[in-house]
C-alpha atoms as a PDB file:
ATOM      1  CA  UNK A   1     -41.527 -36.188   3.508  1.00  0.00           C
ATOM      2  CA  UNK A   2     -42.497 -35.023   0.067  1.00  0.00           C
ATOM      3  CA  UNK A   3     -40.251 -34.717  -2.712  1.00  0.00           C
ATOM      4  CA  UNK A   4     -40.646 -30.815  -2.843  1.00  0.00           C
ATOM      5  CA  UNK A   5     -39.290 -30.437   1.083  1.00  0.00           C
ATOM      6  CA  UNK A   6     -36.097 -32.726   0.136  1.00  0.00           C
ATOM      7  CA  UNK A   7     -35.490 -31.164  -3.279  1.00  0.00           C
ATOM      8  CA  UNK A   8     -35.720 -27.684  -0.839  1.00  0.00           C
ATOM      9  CA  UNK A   9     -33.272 -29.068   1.830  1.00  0.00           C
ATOM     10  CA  UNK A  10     -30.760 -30.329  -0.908  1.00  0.00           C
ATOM     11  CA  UNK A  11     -30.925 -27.167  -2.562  1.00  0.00           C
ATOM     12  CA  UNK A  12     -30.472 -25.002   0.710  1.00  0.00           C
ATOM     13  CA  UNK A  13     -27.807 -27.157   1.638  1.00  0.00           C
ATOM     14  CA  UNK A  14     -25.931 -26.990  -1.485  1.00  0.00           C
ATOM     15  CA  UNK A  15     -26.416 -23.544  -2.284  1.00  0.00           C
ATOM     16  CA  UNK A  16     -25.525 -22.562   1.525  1.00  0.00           C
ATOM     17  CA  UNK A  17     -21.521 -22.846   0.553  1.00  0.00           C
ATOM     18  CA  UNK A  18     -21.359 -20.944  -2.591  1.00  0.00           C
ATOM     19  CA  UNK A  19     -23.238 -17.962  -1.218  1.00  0.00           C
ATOM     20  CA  UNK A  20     -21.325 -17.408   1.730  1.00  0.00           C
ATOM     21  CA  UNK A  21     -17.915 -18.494  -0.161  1.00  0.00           C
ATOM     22  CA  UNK A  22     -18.833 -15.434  -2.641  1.00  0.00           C
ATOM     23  CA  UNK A  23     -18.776 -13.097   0.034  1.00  0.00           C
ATOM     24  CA  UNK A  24     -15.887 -11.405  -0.384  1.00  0.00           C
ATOM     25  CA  UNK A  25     -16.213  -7.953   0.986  1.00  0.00           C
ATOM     26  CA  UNK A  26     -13.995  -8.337   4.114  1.00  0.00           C
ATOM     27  CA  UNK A  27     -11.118 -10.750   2.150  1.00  0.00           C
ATOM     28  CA  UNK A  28      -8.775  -8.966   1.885  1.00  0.00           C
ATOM     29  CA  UNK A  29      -8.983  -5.683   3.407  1.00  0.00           C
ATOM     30  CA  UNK A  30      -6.682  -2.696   2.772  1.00  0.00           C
ATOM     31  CA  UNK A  31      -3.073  -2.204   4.561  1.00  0.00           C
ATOM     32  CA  UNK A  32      -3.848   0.978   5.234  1.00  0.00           C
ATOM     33  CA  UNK A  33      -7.072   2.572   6.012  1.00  0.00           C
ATOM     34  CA  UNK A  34      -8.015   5.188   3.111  1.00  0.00           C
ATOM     35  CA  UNK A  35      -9.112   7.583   5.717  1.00  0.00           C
ATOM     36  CA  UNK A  36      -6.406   7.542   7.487  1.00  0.00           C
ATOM     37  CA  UNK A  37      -4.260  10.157   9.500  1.00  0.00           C
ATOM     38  CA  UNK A  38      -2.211   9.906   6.179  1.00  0.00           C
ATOM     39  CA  UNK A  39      -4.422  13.001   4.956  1.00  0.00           C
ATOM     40  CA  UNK A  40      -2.628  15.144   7.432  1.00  0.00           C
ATOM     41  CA  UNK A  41      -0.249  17.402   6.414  1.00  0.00           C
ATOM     42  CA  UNK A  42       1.973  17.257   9.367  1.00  0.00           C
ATOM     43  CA  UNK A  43       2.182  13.898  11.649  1.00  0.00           C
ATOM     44  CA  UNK A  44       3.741  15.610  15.234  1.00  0.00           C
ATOM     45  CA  UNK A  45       5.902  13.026  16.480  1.00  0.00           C
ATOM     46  CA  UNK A  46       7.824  13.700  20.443  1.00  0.00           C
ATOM     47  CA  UNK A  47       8.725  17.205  19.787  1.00  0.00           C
ATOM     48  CA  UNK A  48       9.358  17.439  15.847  1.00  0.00           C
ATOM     49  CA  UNK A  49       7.248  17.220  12.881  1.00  0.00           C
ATOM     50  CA  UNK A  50       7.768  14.337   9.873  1.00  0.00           C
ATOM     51  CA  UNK A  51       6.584  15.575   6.779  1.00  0.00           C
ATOM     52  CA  UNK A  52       3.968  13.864   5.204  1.00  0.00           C
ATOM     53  CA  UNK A  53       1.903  16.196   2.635  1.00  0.00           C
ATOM     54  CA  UNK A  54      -0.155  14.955  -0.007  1.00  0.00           C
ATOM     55  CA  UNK A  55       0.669  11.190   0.192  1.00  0.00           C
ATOM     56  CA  UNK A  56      -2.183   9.795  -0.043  1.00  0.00           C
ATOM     57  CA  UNK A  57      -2.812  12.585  -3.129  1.00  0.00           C
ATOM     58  CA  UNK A  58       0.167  10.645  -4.585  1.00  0.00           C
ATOM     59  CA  UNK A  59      -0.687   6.712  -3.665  1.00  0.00           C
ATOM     60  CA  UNK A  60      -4.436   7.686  -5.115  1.00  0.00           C
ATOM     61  CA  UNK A  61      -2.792   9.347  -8.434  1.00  0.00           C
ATOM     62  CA  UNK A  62      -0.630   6.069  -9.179  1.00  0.00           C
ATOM     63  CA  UNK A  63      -3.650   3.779  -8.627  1.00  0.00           C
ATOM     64  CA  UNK A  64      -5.519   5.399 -11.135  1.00  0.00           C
ATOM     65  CA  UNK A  65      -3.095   5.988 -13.119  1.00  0.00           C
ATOM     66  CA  UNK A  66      -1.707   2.370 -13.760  1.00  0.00           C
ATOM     67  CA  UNK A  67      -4.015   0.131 -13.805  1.00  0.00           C
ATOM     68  CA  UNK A  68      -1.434  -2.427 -13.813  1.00  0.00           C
ATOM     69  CA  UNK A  69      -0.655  -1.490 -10.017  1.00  0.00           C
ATOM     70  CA  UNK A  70      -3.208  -2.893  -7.462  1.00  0.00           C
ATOM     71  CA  UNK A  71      -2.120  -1.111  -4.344  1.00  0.00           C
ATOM     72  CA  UNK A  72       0.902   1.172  -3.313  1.00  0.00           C
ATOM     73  CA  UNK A  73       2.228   2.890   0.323  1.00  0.00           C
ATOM     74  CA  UNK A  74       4.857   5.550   0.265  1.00  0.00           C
ATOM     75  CA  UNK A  75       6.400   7.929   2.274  1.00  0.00           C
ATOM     76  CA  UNK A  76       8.808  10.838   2.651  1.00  0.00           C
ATOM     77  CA  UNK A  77      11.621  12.020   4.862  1.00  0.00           C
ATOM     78  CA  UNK A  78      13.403  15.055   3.512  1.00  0.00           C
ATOM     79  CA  UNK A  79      14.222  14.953  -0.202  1.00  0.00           C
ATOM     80  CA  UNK A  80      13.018  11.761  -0.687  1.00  0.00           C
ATOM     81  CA  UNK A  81      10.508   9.411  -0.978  1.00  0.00           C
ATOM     82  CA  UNK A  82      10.179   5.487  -0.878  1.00  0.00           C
ATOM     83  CA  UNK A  83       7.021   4.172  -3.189  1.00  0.00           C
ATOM     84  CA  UNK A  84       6.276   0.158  -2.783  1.00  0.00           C
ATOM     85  CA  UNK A  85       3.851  -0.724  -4.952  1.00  0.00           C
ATOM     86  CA  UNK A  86       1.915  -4.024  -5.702  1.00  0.00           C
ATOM     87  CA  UNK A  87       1.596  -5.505  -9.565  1.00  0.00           C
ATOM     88  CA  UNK A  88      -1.797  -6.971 -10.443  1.00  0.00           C
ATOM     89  CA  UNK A  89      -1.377 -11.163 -10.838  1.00  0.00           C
ATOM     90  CA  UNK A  90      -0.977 -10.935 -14.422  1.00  0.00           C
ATOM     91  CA  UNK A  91       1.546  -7.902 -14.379  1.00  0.00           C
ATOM     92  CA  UNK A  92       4.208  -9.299 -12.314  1.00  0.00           C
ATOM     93  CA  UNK A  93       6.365 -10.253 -15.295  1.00  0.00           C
ATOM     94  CA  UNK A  94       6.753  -6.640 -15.871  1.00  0.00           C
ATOM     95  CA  UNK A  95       7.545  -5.113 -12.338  1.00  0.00           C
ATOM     96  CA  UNK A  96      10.673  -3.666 -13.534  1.00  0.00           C
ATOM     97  CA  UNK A  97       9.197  -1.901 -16.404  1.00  0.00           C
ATOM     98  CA  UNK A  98       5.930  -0.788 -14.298  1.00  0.00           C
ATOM     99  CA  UNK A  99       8.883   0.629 -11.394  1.00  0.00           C
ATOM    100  CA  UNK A 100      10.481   2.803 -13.835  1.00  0.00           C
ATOM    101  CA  UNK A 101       6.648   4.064 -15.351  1.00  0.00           C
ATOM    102  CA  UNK A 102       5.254   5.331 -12.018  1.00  0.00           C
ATOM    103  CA  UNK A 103       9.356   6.797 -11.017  1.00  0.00           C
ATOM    104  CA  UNK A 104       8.826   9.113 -14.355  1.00  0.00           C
ATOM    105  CA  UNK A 105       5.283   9.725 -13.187  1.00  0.00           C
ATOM    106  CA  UNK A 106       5.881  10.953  -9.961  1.00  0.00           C
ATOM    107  CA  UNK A 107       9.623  12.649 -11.384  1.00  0.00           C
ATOM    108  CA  UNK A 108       6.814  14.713 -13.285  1.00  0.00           C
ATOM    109  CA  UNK A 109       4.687  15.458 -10.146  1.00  0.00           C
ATOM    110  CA  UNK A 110       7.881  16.101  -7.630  1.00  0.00           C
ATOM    111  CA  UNK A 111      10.634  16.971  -9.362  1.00  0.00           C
ATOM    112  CA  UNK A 112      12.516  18.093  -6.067  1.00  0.00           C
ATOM    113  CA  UNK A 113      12.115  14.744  -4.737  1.00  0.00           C
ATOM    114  CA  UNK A 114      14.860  11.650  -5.216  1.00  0.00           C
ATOM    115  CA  UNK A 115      11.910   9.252  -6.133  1.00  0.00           C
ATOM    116  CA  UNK A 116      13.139   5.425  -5.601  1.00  0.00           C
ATOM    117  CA  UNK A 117      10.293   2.733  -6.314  1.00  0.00           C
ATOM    118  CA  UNK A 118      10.020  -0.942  -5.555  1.00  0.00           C
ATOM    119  CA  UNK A 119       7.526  -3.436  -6.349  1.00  0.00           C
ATOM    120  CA  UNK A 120       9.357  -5.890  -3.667  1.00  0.00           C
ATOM    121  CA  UNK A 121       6.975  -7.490  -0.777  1.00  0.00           C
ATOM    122  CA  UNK A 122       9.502  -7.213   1.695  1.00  0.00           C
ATOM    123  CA  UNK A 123       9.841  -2.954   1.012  1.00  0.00           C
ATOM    124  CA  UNK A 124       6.094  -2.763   1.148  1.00  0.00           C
ATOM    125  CA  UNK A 125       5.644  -4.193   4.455  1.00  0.00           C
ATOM    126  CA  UNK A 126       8.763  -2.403   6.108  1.00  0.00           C
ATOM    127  CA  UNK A 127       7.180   1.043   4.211  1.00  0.00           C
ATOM    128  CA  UNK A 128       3.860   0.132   5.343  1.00  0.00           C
ATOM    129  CA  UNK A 129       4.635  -0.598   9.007  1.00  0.00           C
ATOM    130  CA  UNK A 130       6.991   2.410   9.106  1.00  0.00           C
ATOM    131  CA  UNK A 131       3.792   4.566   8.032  1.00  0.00           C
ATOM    132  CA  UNK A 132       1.138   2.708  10.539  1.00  0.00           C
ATOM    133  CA  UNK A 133       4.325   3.288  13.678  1.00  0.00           C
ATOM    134  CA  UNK A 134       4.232   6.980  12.800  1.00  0.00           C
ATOM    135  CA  UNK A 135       0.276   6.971  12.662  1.00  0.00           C
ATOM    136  CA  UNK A 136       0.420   5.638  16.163  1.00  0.00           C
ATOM    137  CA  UNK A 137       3.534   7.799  17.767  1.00  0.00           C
ATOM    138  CA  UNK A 138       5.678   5.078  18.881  1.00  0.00           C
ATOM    139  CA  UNK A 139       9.406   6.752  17.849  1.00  0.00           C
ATOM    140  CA  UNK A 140      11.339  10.020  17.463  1.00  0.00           C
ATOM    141  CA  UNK A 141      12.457  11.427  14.839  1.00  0.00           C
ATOM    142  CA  UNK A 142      15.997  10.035  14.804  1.00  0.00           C
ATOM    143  CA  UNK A 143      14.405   6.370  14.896  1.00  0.00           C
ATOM    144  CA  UNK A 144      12.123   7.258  12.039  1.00  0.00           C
ATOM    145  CA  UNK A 145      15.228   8.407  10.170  1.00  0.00           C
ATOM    146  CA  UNK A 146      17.118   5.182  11.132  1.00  0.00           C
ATOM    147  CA  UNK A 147      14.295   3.052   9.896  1.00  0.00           C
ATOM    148  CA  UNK A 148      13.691   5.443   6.655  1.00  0.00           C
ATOM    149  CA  UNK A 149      17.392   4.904   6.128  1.00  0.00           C
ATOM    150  CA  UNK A 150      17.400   0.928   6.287  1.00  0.00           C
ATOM    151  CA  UNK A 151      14.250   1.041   4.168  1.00  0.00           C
ATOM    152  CA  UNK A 152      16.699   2.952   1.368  1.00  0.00           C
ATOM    153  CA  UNK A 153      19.224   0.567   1.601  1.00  0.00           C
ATOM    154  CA  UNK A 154      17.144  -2.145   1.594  1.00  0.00           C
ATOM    155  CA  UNK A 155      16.195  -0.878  -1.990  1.00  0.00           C
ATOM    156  CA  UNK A 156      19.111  -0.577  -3.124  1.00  0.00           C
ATOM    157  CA  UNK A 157      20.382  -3.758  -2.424  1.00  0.00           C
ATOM    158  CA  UNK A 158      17.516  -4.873  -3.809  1.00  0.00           C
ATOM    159  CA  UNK A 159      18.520  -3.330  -7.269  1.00  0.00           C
END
């Protein structure tokens, strides 16, 4: 073989890794989808209706609002309203501070609302598969309460 076809197959071959390493589209997609139900105003649940205006309004206002805050899930069941959110890497230090920042921020926004925040894992998750149950249907309205419930007092023992 000549030199040119091996320095080609050495190159191909190295190069082969790093571009398909650096696509990174797919990663780490979103918890929940963007375009989600979420948009709805109303999410109809075995005879009752759960509340749900304007979240997504909300989660998009905090993300561009704090940069520091990479993604966030809430949700609302009467007068209040359970925010998770997630810190960028280099923000974690300050998750207390950046919890208190977005409560004022959304106190502003819904002042009718008892606001708690969390930057915990665990509340995300429960918060986000609380939101992605009532997307699909699967409970009434007292289990959605139950769950809402345990959520809050997971928060607060948290604090």
């Amino acid at each position: 073989m000549s030199k040119i076809k091996v320095i080609w197959i050495i190159t191909s071959i190295t190069l082969f890794p790093f571009l398909t390493g650096c696509n990174q589209e797919d990663a780490n997609p979103p918890l929940i989808n963007k375009q989600s139900d979420m948009n709805m105003q109303q999410i109809k649940n075995e005879g009752g209706l759960i509340e749900q205006a304007n979240l997504q309004e909300i989660n998009d206002k905090i993300l561009s609002t704090f940069n520091s805050v990479e993604d966030v899930v809430s949700l609302k069941n009467h007068e209040d309203m359970l925010i998770a959110i997630k810190t960028t890497a280099f923000q974690q230090f300050n998750e207390q501070q950046i919890e208190q920042d977005v409560k004022k921020e959304m106190e502003k926004i819904k002042p009718k609302l008892n606001i708690l925040v969390s930057s915990d894992q665990k509340i995300f998750i429960e918060i986000n598969k609380l939101v992605k149950d009532l997307q699909n249907g699967q409970f009434s309205i007292e289990d959605f309460d139950k769950r809402f419930d345990k959520i809050k007092k997971l928060k607060n023992d948290t604090a």
